[in-house]
C-alpha atoms as a PDB file:
ATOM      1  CA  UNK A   1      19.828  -4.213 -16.817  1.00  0.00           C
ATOM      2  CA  UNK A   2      17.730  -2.159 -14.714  1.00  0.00           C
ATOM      3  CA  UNK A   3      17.515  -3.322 -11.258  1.00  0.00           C
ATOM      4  CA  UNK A   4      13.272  -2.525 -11.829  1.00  0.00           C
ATOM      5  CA  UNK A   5      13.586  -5.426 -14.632  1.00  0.00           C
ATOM      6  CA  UNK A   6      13.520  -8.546 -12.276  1.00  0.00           C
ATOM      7  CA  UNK A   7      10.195  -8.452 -11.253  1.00  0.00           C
ATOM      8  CA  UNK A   8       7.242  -9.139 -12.884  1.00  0.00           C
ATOM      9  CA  UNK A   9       4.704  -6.376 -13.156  1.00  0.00           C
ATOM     10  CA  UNK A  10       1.244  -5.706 -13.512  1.00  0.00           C
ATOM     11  CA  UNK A  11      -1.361  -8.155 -13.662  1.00  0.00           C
ATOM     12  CA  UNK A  12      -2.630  -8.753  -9.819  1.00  0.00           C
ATOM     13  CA  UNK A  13       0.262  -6.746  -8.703  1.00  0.00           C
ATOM     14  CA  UNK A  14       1.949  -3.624  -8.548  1.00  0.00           C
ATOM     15  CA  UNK A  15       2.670  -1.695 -11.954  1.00  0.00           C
ATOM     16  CA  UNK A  16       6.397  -0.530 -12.813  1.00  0.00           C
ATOM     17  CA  UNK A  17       5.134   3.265 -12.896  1.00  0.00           C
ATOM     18  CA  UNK A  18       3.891   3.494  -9.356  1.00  0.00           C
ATOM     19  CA  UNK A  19       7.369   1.096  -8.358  1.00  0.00           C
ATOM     20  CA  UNK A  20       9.607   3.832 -10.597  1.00  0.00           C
ATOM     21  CA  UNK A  21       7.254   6.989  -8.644  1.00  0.00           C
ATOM     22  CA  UNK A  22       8.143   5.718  -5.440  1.00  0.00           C
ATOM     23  CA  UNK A  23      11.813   4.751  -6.367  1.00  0.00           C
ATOM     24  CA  UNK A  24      11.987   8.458  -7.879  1.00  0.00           C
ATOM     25  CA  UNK A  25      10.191   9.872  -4.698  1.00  0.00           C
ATOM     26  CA  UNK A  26      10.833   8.209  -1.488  1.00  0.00           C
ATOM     27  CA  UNK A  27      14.365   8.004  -0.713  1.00  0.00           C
ATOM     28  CA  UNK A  28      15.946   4.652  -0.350  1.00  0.00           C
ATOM     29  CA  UNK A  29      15.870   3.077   3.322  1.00  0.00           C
ATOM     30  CA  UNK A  30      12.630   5.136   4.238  1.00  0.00           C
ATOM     31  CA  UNK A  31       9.982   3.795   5.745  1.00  0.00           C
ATOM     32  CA  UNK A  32       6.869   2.272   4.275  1.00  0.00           C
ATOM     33  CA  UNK A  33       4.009   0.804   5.636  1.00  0.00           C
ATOM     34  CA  UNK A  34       1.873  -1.616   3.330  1.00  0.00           C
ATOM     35  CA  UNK A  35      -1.650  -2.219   3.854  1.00  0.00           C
ATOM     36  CA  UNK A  36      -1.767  -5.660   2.014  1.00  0.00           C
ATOM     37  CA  UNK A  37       1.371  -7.478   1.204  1.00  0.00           C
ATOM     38  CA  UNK A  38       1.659  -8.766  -2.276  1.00  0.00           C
ATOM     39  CA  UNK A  39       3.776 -11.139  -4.107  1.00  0.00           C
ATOM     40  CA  UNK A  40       5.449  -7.887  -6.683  1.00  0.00           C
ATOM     41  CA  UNK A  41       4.938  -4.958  -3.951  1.00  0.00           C
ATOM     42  CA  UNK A  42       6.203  -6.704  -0.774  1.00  0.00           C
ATOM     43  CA  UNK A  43       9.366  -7.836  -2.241  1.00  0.00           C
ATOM     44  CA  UNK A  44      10.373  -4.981  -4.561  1.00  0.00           C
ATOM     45  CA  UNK A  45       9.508  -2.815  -1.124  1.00  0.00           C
ATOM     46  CA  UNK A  46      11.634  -5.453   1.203  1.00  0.00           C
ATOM     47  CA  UNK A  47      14.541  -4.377  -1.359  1.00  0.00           C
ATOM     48  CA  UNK A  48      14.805  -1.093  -0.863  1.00  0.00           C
ATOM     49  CA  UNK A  49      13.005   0.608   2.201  1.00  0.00           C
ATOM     50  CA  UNK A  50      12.447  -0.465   5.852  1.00  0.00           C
ATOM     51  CA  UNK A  51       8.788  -1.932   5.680  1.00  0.00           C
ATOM     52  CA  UNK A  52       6.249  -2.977   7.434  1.00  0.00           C
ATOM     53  CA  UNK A  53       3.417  -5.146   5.825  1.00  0.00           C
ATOM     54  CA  UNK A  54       0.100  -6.059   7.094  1.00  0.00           C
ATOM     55  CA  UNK A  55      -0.963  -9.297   6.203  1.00  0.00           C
ATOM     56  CA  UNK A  56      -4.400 -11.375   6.720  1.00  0.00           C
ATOM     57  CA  UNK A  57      -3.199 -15.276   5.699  1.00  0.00           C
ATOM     58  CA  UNK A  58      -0.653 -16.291   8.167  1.00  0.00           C
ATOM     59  CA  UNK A  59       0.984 -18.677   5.525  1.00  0.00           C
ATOM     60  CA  UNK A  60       2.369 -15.457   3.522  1.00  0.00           C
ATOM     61  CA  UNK A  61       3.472 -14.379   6.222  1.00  0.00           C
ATOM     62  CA  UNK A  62       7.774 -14.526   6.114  1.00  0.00           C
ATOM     63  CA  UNK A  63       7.672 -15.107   2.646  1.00  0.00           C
ATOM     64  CA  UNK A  64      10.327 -12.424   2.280  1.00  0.00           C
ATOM     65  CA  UNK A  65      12.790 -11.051   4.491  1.00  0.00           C
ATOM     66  CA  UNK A  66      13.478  -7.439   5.837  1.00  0.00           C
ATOM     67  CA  UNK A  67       9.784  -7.238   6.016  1.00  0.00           C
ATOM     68  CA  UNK A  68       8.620  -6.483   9.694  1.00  0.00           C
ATOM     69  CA  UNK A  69       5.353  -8.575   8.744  1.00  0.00           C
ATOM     70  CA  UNK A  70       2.100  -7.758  10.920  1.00  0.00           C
ATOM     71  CA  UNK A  71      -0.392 -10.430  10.896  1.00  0.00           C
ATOM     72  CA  UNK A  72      -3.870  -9.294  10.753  1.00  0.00           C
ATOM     73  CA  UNK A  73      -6.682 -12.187   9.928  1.00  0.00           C
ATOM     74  CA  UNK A  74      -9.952 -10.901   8.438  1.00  0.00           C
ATOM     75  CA  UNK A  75     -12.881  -9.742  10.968  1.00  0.00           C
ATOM     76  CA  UNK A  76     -15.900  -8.244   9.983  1.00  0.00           C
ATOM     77  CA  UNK A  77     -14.406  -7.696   6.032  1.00  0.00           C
ATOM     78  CA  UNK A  78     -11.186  -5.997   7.222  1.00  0.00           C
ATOM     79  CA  UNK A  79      -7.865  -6.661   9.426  1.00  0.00           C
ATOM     80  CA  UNK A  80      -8.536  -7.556  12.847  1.00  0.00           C
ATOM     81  CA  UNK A  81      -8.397  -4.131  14.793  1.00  0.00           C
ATOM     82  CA  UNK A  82      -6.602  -6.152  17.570  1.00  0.00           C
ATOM     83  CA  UNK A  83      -3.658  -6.748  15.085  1.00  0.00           C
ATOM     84  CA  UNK A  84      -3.071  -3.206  14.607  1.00  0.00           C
ATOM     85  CA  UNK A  85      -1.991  -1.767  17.413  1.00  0.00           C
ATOM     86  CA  UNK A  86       1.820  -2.450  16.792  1.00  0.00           C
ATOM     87  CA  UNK A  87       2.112  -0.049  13.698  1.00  0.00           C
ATOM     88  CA  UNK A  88       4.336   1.607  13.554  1.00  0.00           C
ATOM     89  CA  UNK A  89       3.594   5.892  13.547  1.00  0.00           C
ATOM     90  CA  UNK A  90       6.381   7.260  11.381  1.00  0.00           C
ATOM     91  CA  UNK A  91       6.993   6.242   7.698  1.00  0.00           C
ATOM     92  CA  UNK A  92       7.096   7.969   4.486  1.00  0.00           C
ATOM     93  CA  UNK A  93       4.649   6.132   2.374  1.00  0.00           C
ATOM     94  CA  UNK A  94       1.524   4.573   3.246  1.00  0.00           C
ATOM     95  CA  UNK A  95       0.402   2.067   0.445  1.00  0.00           C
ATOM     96  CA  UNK A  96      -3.082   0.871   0.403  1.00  0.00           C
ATOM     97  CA  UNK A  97      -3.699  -2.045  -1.795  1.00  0.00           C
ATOM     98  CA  UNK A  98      -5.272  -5.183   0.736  1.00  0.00           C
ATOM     99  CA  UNK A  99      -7.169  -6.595   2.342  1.00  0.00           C
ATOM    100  CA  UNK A 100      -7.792  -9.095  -0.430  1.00  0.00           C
ATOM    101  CA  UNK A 101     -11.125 -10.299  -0.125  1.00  0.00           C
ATOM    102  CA  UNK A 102     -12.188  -7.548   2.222  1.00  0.00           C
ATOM    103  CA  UNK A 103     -13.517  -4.377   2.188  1.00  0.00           C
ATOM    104  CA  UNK A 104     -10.356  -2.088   1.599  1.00  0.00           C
ATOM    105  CA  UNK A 105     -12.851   1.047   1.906  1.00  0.00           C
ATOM    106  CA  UNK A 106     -12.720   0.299   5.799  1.00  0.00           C
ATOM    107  CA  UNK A 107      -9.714   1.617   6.046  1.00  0.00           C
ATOM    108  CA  UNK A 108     -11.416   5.195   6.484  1.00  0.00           C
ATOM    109  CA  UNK A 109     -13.496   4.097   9.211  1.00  0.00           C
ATOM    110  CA  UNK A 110     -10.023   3.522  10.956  1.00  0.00           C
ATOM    111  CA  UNK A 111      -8.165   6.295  10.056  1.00  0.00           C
ATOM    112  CA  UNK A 112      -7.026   7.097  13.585  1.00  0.00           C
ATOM    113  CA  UNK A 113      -4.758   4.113  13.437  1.00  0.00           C
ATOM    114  CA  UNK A 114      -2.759   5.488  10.438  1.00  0.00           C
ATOM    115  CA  UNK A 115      -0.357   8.979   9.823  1.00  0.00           C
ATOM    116  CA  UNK A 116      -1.905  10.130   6.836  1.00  0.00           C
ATOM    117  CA  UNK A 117      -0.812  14.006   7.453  1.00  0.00           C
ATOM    118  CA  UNK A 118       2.512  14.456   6.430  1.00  0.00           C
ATOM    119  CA  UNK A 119       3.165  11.583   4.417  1.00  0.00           C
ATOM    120  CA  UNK A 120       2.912  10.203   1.041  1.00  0.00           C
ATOM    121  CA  UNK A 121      -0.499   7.361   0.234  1.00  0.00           C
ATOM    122  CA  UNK A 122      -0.816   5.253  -2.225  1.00  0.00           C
ATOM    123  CA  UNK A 123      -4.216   3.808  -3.538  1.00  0.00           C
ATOM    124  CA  UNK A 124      -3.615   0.876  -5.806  1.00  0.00           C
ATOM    125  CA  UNK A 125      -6.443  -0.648  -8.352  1.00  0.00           C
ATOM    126  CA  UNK A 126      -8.149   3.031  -7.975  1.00  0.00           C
ATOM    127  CA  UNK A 127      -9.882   1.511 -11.868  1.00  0.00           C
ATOM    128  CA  UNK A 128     -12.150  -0.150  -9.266  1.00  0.00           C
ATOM    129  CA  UNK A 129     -14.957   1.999  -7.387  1.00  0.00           C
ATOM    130  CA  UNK A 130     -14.222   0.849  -4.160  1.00  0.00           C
ATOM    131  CA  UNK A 131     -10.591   1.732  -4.577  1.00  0.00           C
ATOM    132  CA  UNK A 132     -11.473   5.636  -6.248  1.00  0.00           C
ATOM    133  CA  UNK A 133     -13.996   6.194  -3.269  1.00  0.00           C
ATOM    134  CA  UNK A 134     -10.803   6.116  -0.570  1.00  0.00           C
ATOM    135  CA  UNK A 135      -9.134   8.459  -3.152  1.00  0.00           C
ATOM    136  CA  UNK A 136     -12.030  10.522  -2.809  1.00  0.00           C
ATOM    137  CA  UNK A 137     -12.502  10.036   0.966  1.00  0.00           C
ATOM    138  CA  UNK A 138      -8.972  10.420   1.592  1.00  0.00           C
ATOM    139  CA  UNK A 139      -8.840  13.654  -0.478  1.00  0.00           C
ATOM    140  CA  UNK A 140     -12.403  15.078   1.123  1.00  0.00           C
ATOM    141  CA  UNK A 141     -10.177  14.816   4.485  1.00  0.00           C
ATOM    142  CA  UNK A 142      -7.711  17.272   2.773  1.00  0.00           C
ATOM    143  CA  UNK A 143      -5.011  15.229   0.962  1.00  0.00           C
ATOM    144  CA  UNK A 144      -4.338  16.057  -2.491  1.00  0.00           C
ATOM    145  CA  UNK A 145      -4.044  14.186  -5.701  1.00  0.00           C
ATOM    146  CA  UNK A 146      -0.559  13.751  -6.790  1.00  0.00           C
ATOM    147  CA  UNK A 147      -0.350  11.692  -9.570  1.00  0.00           C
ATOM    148  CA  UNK A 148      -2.894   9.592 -11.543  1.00  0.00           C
ATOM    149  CA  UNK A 149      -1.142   6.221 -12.691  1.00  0.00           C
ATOM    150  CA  UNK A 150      -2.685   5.095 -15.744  1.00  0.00           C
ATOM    151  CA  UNK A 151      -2.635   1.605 -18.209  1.00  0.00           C
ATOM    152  CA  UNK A 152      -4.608   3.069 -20.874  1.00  0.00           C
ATOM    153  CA  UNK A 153      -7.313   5.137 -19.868  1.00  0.00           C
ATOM    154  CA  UNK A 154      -7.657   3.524 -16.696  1.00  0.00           C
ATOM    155  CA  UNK A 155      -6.312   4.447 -13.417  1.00  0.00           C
ATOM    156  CA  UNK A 156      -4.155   1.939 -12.052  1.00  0.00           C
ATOM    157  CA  UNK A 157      -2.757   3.741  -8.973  1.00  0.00           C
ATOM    158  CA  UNK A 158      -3.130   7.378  -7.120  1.00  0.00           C
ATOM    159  CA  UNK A 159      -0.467   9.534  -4.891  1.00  0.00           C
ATOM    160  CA  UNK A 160      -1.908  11.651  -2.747  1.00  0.00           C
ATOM    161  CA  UNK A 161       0.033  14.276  -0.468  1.00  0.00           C
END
C-alpha cells in the first residue's frame, strides 16, 4: 500500500497531487511552514517534515503531534499580527491555504513576515479568485509559476519558485 493511501483527499482538504509534488520535491525532514492547518495537510505534513502550522481556533490546536502549532485568532479578517512574530525564518515550503473564514489575500499585505525568496509556496484552492490573485500578486513580486495542479479544468493548487 502506498504510504499516500491513508489519508483521505480532496474535498475541503489537500489533493494527493500537490501531497505527491511536495513528497517528490521537498526532501523528507525539511521544513515547512503552513499558513492554515487542516485536518489532511497538517497531519500528512506532521508525518514527514518538521512543521510549523499557524492556526486561528485554539481547540485545533495539538490535534496532531510533531507540529510546532502557532496560535493566531482572527483580527481584522486575518491572523493576529501579534501571533506572528515567533515564525520561524528558514523552511523549504511555504503553504498558503488558511485563514478559514478570513481574508487569505492579506497575506500580501504582510509579506515582510514571511521568506518567500528562496523557497518553494504553495497556493491551495487557486479555482477561487481570491486564492489566483496571491498567485498573481506573489508572481508580480517575481516568483514564478511552477506547476498548475488541476481536478478537471480547474486549478486546485499552484507552486511557485
Amino acid at each position: 500500500m502506498d504510504s499516500l493511501d491513508k489519508f483521505s483527499w480532496g474535498g475541503s482538504g489537500m489533493v494527493r497531487e500537490c501531497a505527491e509534488w511536495i513528497c517528490e520535491n521537498i526532501k523528507e525532514g525539511a521544513t515547512v511552514l503552513e499558513v492554515g492547518a487542516g485536518a489532511v495537510s497538517t497531519q500528512f505534513l506532521s508525518e514527514r517534515y518538521t512543521l510549523h502550522s499557524i492556526e486561528q481556533a485554539e481547540e485545533w490546536v495539538g490535534t496532531y503531534e510533531n507540529v510546532n502549532y502557532i496560535h493566531a485568532p482572527l483580527h481584522n479578517d486575518w491572523y493576529s499580527l501579534e501571533n506572528l512574530q515567533r515564525l520561524p525564518k528558514d523552511y523549504d515550503l511555504l503553504l498558503i491555504d488558511g485563514p478559514v473564514g478570513g481574508n487569505r489575500f492579506k497575506i500580501m499585505d504582510h509579506l515582510e513576515l514571511f521568506n518567500i525568496e528562496n523557497n518553494f509556496i504553495i497556493v491551495d484552492d487557486t479555482y477561487r479568485p481570491l486564492e489566483r490573485s496571491i498567485v498573481n500578486g506573489l508572481v508580480a513580486k517575481g516568483k514564478e509559476i511552477v506547476l498548475e495542479g488541476k481536478e478537471g479544468d480547474a486549478p486546485q493548487f499552484t507552486v511557485l519558485k
